[in-house]
Protein backbone atom coordinates (compact mmCIF):
# COMPACT_ATOMS: atom_id res chain seq x y z
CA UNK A 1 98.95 139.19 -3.90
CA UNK A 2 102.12 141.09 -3.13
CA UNK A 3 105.18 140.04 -4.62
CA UNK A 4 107.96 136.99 -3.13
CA UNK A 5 110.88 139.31 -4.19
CA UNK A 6 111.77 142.32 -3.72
CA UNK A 7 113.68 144.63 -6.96
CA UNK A 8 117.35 145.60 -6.19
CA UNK A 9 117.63 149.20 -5.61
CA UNK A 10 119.96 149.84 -8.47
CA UNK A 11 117.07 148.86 -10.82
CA UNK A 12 114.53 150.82 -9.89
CA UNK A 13 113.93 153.57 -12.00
CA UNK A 14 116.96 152.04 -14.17
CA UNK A 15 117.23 151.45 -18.17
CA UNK A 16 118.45 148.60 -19.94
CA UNK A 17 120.34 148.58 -23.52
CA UNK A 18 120.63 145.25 -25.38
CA UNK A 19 124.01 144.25 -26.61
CA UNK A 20 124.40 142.07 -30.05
CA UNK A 21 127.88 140.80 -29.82
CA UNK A 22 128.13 139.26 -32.58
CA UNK A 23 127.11 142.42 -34.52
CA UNK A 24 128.37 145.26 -33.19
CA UNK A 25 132.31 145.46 -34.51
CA UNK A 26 133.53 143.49 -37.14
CA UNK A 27 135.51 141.58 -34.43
CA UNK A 28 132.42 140.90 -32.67
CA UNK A 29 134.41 140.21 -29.96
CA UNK A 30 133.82 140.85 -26.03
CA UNK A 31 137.29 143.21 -25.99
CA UNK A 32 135.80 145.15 -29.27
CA UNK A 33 132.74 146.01 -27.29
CA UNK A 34 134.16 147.16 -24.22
CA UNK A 35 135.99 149.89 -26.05
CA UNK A 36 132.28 151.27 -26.62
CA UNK A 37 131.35 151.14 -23.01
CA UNK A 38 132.34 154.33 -22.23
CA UNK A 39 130.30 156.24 -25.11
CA UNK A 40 127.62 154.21 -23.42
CA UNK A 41 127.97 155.45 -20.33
CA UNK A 42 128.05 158.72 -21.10
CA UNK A 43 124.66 158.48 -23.22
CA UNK A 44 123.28 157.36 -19.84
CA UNK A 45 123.17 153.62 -20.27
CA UNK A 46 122.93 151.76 -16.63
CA UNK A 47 122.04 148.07 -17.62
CA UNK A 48 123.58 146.48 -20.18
CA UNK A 49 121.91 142.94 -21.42
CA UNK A 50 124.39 140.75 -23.24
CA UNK A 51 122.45 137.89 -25.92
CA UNK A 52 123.82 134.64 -25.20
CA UNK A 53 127.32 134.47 -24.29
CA UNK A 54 127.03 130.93 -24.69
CA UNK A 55 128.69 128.38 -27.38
CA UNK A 56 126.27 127.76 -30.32
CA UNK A 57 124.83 124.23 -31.31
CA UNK A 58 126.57 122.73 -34.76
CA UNK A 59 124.01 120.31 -35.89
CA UNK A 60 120.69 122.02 -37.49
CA UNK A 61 122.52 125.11 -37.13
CA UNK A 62 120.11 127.61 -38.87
CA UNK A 63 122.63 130.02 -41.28
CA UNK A 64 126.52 130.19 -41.16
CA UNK A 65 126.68 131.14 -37.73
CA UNK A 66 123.32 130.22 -35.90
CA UNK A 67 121.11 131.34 -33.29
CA UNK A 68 122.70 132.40 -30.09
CA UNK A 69 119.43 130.76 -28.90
CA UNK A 70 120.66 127.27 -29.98
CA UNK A 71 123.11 126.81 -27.28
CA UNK A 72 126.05 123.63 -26.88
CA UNK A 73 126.96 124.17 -23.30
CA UNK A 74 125.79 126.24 -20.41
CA UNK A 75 128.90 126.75 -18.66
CA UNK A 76 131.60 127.56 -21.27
CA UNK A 77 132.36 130.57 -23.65
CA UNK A 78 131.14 131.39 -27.46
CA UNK A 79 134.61 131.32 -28.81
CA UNK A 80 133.58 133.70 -31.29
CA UNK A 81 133.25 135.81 -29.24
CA UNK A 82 136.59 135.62 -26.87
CA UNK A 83 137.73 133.57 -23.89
CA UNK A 84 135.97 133.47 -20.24
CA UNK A 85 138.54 135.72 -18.97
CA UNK A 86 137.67 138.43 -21.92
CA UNK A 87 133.88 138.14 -20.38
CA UNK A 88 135.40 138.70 -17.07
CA UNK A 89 137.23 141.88 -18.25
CA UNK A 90 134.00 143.12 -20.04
CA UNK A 91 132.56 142.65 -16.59
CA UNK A 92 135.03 144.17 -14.64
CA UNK A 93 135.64 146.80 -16.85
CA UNK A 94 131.68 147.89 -17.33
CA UNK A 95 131.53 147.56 -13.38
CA UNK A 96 134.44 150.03 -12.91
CA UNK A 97 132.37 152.31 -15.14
CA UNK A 98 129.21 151.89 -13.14
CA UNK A 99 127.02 149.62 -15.53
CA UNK A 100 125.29 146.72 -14.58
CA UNK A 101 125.25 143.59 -16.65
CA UNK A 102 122.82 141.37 -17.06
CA UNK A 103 123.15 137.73 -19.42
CA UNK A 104 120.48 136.33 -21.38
CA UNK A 105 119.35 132.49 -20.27
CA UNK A 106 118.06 129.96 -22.75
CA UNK A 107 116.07 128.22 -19.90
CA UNK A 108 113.57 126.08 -22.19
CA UNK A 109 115.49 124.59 -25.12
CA UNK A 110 119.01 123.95 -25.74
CA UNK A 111 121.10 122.93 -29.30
CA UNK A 112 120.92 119.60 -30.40
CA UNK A 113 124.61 118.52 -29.72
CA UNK A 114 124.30 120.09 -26.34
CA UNK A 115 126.54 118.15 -23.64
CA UNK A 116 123.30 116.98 -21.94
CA UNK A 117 122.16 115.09 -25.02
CA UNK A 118 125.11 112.68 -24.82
CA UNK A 119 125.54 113.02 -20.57
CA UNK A 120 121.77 113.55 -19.79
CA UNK A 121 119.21 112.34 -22.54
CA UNK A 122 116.59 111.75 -20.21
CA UNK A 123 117.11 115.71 -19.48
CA UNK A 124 114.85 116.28 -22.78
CA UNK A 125 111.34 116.08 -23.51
CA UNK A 126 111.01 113.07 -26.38
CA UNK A 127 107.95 112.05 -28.87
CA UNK A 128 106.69 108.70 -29.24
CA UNK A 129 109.44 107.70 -30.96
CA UNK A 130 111.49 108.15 -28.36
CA UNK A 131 113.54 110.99 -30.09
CA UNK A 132 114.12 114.50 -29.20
CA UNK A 133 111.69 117.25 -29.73
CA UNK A 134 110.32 120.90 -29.60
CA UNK A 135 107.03 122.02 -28.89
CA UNK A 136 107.65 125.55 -30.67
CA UNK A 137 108.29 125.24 -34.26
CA UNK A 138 111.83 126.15 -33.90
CA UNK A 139 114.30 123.51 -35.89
CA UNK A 140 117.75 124.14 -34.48
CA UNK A 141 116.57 123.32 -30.65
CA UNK A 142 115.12 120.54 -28.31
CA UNK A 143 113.05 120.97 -25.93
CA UNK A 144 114.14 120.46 -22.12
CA UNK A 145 112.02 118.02 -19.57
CA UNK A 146 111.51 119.93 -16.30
CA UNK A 147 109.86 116.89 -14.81
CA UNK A 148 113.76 115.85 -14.43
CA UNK A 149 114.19 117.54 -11.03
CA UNK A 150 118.23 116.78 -11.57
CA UNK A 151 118.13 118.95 -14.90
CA UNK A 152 116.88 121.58 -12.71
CA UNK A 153 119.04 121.46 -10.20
CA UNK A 154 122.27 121.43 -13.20
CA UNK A 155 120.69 124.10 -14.67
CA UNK A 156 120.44 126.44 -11.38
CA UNK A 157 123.61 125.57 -10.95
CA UNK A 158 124.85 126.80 -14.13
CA UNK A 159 122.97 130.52 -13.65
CA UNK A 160 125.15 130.04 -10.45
CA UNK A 161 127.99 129.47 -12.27
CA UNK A 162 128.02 133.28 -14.10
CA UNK A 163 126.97 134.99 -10.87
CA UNK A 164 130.10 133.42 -8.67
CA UNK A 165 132.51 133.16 -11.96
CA UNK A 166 131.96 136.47 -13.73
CA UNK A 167 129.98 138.65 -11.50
CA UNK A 168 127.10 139.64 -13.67
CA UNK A 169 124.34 141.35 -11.80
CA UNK A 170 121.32 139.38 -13.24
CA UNK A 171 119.62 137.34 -16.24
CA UNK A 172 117.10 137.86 -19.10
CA UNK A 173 115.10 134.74 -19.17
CA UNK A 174 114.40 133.77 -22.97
CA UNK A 175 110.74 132.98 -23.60
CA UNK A 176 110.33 132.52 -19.44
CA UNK A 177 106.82 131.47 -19.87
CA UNK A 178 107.35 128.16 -21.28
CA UNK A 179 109.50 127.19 -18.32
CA UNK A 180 107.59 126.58 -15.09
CA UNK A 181 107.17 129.76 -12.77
CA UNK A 182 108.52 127.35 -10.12
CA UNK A 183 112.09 126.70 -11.50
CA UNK A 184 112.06 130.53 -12.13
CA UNK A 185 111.39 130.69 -8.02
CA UNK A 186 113.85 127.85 -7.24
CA UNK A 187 116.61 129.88 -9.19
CA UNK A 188 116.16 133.10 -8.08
CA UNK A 189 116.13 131.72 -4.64
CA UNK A 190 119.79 130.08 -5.11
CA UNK A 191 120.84 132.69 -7.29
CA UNK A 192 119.88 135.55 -5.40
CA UNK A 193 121.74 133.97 -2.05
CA UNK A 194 125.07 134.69 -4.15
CA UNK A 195 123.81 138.18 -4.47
CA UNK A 196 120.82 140.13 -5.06
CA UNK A 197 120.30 140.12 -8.50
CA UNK A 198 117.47 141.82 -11.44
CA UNK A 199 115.66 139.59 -12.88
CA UNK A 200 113.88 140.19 -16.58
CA UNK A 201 111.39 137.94 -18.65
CA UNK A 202 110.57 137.79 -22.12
CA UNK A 203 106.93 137.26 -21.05
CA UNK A 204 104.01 138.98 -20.07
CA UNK A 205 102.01 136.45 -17.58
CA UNK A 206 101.43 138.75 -14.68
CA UNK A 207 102.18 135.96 -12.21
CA UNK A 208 105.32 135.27 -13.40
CA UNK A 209 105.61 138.97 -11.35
CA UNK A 210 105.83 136.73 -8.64
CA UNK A 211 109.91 135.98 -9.26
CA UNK A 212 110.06 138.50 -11.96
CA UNK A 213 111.02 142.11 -11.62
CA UNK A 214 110.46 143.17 -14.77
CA UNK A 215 108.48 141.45 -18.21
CA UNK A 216 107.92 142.51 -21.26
CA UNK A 217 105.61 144.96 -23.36
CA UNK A 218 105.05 142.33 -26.35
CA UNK A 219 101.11 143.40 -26.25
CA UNK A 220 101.75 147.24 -26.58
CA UNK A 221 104.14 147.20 -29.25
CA UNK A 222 101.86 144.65 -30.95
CA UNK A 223 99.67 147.19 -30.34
CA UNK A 224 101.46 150.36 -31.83
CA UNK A 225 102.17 148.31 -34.46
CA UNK A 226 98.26 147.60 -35.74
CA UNK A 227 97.41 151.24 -35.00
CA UNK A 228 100.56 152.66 -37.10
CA UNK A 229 98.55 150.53 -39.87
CA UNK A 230 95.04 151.58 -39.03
CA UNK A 231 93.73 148.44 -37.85
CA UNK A 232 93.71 150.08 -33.76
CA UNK A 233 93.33 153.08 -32.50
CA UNK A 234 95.22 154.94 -29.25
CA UNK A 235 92.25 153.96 -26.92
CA UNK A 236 93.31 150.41 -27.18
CA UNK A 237 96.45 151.10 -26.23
CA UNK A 238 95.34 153.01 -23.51
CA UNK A 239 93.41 150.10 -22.41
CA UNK A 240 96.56 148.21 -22.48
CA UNK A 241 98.54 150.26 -20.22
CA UNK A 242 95.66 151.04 -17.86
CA UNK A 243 96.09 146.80 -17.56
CA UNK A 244 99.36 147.27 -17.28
CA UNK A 245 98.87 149.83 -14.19
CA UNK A 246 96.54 146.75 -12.57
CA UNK A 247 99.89 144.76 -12.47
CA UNK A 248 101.27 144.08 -8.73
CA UNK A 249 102.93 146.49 -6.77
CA UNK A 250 106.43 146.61 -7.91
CA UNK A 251 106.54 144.69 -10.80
CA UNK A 252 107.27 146.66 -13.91
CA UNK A 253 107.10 146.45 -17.66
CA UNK A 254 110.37 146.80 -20.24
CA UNK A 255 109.19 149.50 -22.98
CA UNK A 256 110.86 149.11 -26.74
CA UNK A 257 110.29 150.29 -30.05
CA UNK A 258 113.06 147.54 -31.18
CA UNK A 259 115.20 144.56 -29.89
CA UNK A 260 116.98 141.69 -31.68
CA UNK A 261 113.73 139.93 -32.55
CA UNK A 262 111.78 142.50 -33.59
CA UNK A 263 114.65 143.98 -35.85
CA UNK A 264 115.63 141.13 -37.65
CA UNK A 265 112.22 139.19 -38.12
CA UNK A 266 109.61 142.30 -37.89
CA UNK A 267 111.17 144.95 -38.86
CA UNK A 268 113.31 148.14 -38.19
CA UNK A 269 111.66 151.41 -35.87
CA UNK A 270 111.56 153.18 -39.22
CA UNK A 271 109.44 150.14 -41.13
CA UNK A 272 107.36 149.83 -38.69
CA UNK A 273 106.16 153.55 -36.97
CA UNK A 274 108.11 155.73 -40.03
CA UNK A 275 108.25 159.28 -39.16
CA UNK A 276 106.88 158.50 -36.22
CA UNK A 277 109.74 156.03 -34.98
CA UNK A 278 110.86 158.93 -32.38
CA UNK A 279 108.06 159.78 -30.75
CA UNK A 280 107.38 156.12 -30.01
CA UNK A 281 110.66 156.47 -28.98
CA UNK A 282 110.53 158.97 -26.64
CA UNK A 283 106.95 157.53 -25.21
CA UNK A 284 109.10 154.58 -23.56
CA UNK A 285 111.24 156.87 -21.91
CA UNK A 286 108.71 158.64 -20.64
CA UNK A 287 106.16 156.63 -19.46
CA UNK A 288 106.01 154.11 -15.72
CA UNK A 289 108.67 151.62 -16.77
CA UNK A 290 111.70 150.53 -17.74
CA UNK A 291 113.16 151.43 -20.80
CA UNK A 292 115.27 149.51 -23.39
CA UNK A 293 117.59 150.49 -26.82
CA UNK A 294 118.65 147.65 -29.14
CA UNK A 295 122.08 148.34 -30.00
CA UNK A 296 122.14 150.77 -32.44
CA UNK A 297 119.46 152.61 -32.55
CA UNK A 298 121.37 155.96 -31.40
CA UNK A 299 122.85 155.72 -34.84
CA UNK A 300 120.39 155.31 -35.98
CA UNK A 301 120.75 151.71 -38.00
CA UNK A 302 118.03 151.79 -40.65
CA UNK A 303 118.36 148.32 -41.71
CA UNK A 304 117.49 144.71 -40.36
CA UNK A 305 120.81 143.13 -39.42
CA UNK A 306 120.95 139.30 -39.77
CA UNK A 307 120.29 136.96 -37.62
CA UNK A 308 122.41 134.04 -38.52
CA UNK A 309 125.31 136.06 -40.68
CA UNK A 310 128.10 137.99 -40.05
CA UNK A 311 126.41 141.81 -40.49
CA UNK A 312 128.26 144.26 -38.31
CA UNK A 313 126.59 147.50 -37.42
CA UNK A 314 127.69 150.12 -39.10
CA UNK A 315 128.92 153.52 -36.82
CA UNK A 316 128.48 156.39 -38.80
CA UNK A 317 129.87 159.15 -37.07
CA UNK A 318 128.01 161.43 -36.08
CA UNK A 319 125.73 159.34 -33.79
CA UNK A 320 122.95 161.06 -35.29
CA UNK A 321 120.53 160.17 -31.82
CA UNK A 322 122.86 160.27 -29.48
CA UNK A 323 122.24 163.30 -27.79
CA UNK A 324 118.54 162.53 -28.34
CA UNK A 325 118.64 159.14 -25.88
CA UNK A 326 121.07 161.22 -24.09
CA UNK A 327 118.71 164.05 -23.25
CA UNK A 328 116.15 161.31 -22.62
CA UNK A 329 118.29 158.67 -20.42
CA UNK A 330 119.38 161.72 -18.22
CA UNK A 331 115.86 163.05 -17.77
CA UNK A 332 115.28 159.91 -16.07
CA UNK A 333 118.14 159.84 -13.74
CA UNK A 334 117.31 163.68 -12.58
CA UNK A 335 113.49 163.89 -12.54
CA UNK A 336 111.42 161.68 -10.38
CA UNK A 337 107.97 162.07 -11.92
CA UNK A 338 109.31 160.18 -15.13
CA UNK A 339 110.39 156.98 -12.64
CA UNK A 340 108.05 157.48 -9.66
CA UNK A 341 105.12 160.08 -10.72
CA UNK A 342 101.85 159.81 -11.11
CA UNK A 343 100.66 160.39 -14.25
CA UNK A 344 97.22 161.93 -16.02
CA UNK A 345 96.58 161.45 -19.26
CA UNK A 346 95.30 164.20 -21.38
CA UNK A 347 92.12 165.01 -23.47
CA UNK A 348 92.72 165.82 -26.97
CA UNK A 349 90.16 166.35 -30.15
CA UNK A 350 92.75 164.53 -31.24
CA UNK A 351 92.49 161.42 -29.36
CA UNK A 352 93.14 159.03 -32.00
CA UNK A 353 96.38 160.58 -33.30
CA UNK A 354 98.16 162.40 -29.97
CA UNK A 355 99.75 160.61 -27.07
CA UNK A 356 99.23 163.72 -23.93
CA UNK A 357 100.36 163.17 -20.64
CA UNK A 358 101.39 165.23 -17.30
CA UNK A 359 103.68 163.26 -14.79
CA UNK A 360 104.06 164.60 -11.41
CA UNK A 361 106.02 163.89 -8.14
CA UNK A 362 106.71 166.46 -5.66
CA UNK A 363 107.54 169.62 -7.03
CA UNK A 364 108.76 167.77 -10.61
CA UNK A 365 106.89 167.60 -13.10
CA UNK A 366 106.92 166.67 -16.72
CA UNK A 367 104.60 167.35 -19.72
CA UNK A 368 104.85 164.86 -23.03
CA UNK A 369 103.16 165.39 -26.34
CA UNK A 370 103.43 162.86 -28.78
CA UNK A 371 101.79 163.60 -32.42
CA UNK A 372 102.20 159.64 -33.45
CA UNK A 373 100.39 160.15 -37.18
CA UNK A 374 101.29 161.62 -40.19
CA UNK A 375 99.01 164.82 -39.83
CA UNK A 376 100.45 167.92 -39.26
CA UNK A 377 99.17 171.37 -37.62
CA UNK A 378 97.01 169.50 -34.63
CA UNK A 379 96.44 171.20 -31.52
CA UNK A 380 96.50 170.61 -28.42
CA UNK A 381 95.00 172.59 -25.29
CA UNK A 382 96.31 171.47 -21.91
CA UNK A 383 94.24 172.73 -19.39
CA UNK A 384 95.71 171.59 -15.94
CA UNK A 385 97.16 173.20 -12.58
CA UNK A 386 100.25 171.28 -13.02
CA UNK A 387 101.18 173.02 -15.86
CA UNK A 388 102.21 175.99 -14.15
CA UNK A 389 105.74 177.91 -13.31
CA UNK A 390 109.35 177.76 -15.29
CA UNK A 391 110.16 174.68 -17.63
CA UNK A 392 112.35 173.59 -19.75
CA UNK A 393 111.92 171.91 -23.24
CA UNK A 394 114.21 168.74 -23.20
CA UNK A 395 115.67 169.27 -26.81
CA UNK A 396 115.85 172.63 -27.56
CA UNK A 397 116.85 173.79 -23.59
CA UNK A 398 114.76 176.89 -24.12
CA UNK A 399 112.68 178.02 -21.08
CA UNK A 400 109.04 178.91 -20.58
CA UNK A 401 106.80 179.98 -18.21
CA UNK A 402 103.56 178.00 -18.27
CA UNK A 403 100.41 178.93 -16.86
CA UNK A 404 98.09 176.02 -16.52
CA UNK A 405 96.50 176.79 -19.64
CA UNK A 406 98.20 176.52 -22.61
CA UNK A 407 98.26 175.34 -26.36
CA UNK A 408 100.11 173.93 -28.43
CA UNK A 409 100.79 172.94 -32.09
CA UNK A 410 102.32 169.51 -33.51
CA UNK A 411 104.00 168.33 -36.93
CA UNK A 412 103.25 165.01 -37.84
CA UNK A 413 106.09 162.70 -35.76
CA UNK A 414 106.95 165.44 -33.73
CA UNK A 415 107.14 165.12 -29.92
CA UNK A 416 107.57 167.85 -27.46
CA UNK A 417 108.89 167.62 -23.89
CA UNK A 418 108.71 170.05 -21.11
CA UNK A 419 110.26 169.52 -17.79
CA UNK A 420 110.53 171.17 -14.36
């Protein structure tokens, strides 16, 4: 079954970096941000994702601060973080620079003192009791009733609100898969009549495909995760992205070694792949999809940052990865066999403990070896007409002339990338 809608043009083959307000200047303000954007853009960033920009729920407020996730009101500001018009300059100003942004949507749940609970109560899912209530184990929210065909139509006409008021390009849908596909439809439809928008769930149903543009990789990195502690091997991850390559035509998948979730609850890069937090790194980059960066990992931050505190990110200068998701980010823009390639996977000996691959489109062509383990000295012979003529290694810049067979020799973390 093909697809309802169709991906705006600036997405395709696009990259997305995830911005934590709150935590990334001590002001964590909307004006302290923008005076980052255009570092950003020159690392390459196209799309950038803002967490809730939303006010956040007082009562059962987890922390000092709470959950962006918790949200009051669906039309108004987080003061914390500056006044509409600030958002509008942020906008403004990242559209002058060529960015996209995109704003995350708490579709499912709201705060407990949002305005619907006193306006709307019948809005909300209750228990027997006749009180409010969540289905997820989360304490600081309440769950929404989409049986309530008016709360549907309020809360389309709130996404509305951002698209006509502040001229962001798109949403992230929070946990989309608990909300019905067909609100998702409904909204993209009214939505997308403003403008054509992107569209990007935190989900991995494949039919949600049929509003979505783009969901998530939650099953890979899960994935990753049990190999990096010997519970699965590559071939299951292999298996994963060969399902992932079943997925409709045109829908694609968001590729991360961290976001907000997954660095404050799970873990940092570092705890969870070690030396091998790079070449993970440079594996969703690389590979069909879209790729994202949690802000800060170009420092890179080696620490959880909290969730419901006050814990600015700390920019040590040097950016120690900078040029690293530089060198990557512009790879993409310039060479279509990372965005639009076909790809073939390579054999190894070492199958369990190297990530191979050629991509290829046209006369382009890139070659990616990944040495994910600990082990050093493991070699690699690629054996493979594509592998032949003048490329380029992505870090170093040196040159080579490939014939198409050749070996090579991997530390343990290291990653090499050749390019043509």
């Amino acid at each position: 079954m093909g697809r309802k809608f169709s991906t705006v043009s600036w997405a395709k083959g696009s990259n997305i970096y995830e911005v934590n307000i709150r935590q990334y200047t001590p002001e964590g303000s909307f004006s302290a941000f923008g005076k980052h954007l255009p570092r950003l853009r020159t690392m390459g960033v196209e799309i950038l994702w803002l967490m809730p920009i939303t006010p956040i729920s007082m009562e059962k407020r987890q922390g000092t601060l709470g959950s962006y996730y918790a949200c009051s009101s669906y039309t108004t500001v987080n003061p914390e973080f500056g006044t509409l018009d600030d958002l509008k300059q942020l906008v403004s100003d990242a559209h002058a620079l060529g960015f996209k942004i995109i704003i995350d949507w708490v579709a499912n749940h709201t705060g407990w003192d949002h305005t619907w609970t006193r306006e709307h109560p019948d809005w909300y899912l209750k228990d027997e009791q006749g009180n409010f209530t969540e289905k997820n184990g989360w304490k600081d929210v309440i769950d929404l009733n989409f049986g309530s065909q008016e709360m549907r139509s309020a809360m389309i006409d709130a996404m509305s609100f951002w698209v006509n008021e502040c001229g962001i390009d798109g949403f992230r849908c929070d946990m989309a898969h608990l909300v019905p596909l067909d609100f998702w439809d409904a909204a993209r439809t009214q939505c997308d009549a403003i403008r054509p928008l992107f569209w990007l769930a935190e989900c991995e149903v494949v039919d949600y495909h049929n509003v979505f543009d783009t969901t998530y990789t939650w099953w890979w990195m899960h994935v990753t995760e049990e190999y990096m502690k010997g519970i699965d091997t590559l071939e299951t991850m292999r298996n994963v992205l060969h399902a992932y390559s079943q997925y409709p035509e045109g829908a694609s998948k968001l590729f991360f070694t961290a976001n907000h979730d997954e660095n404050s609850w799970n873990g940092t890069e570092y705890e969870k792949y070690n030396i091998t937090a790079k070449a993970w790194a440079v594996f969703t980059q690389t590979w069909q999809g879209m790729p994202l960066i949690y802000s800060g990992q170009e420092i890179p931050n080696m620490r959880r940052l909290k969730f419901f505190e006050k814990d600015p990110i700390d920019w040590n200068e040097p950016l120690q990865l900078e040029s690293f998701y530089t060198s990557l980010l512009q790879l993409r823009k310039n060479n279509k066999a990372i965005t639009e390639g076909e790809t073939f996977i390579l054999p190894s000996e070492h199958g369990n403990q190297l990530i191979a691959f050629l991509r290829r489109k046209e006369k382009q062509v890139v070659l990616v070896l990944l040495n994910v383990s600990a082990e050093d000295k493991l070699h690699i012979r690629v054996q493979h007409e594509w592998l032949k003529g003048s490329f380029k290694n992505l870090f170093s810049e040196l040159d080579h002339t490939f014939n198409a067979d050749e070996e090579f020799e991997l530390q343990g973390g290291e990653y090499i990338v050749y390019f043509k």
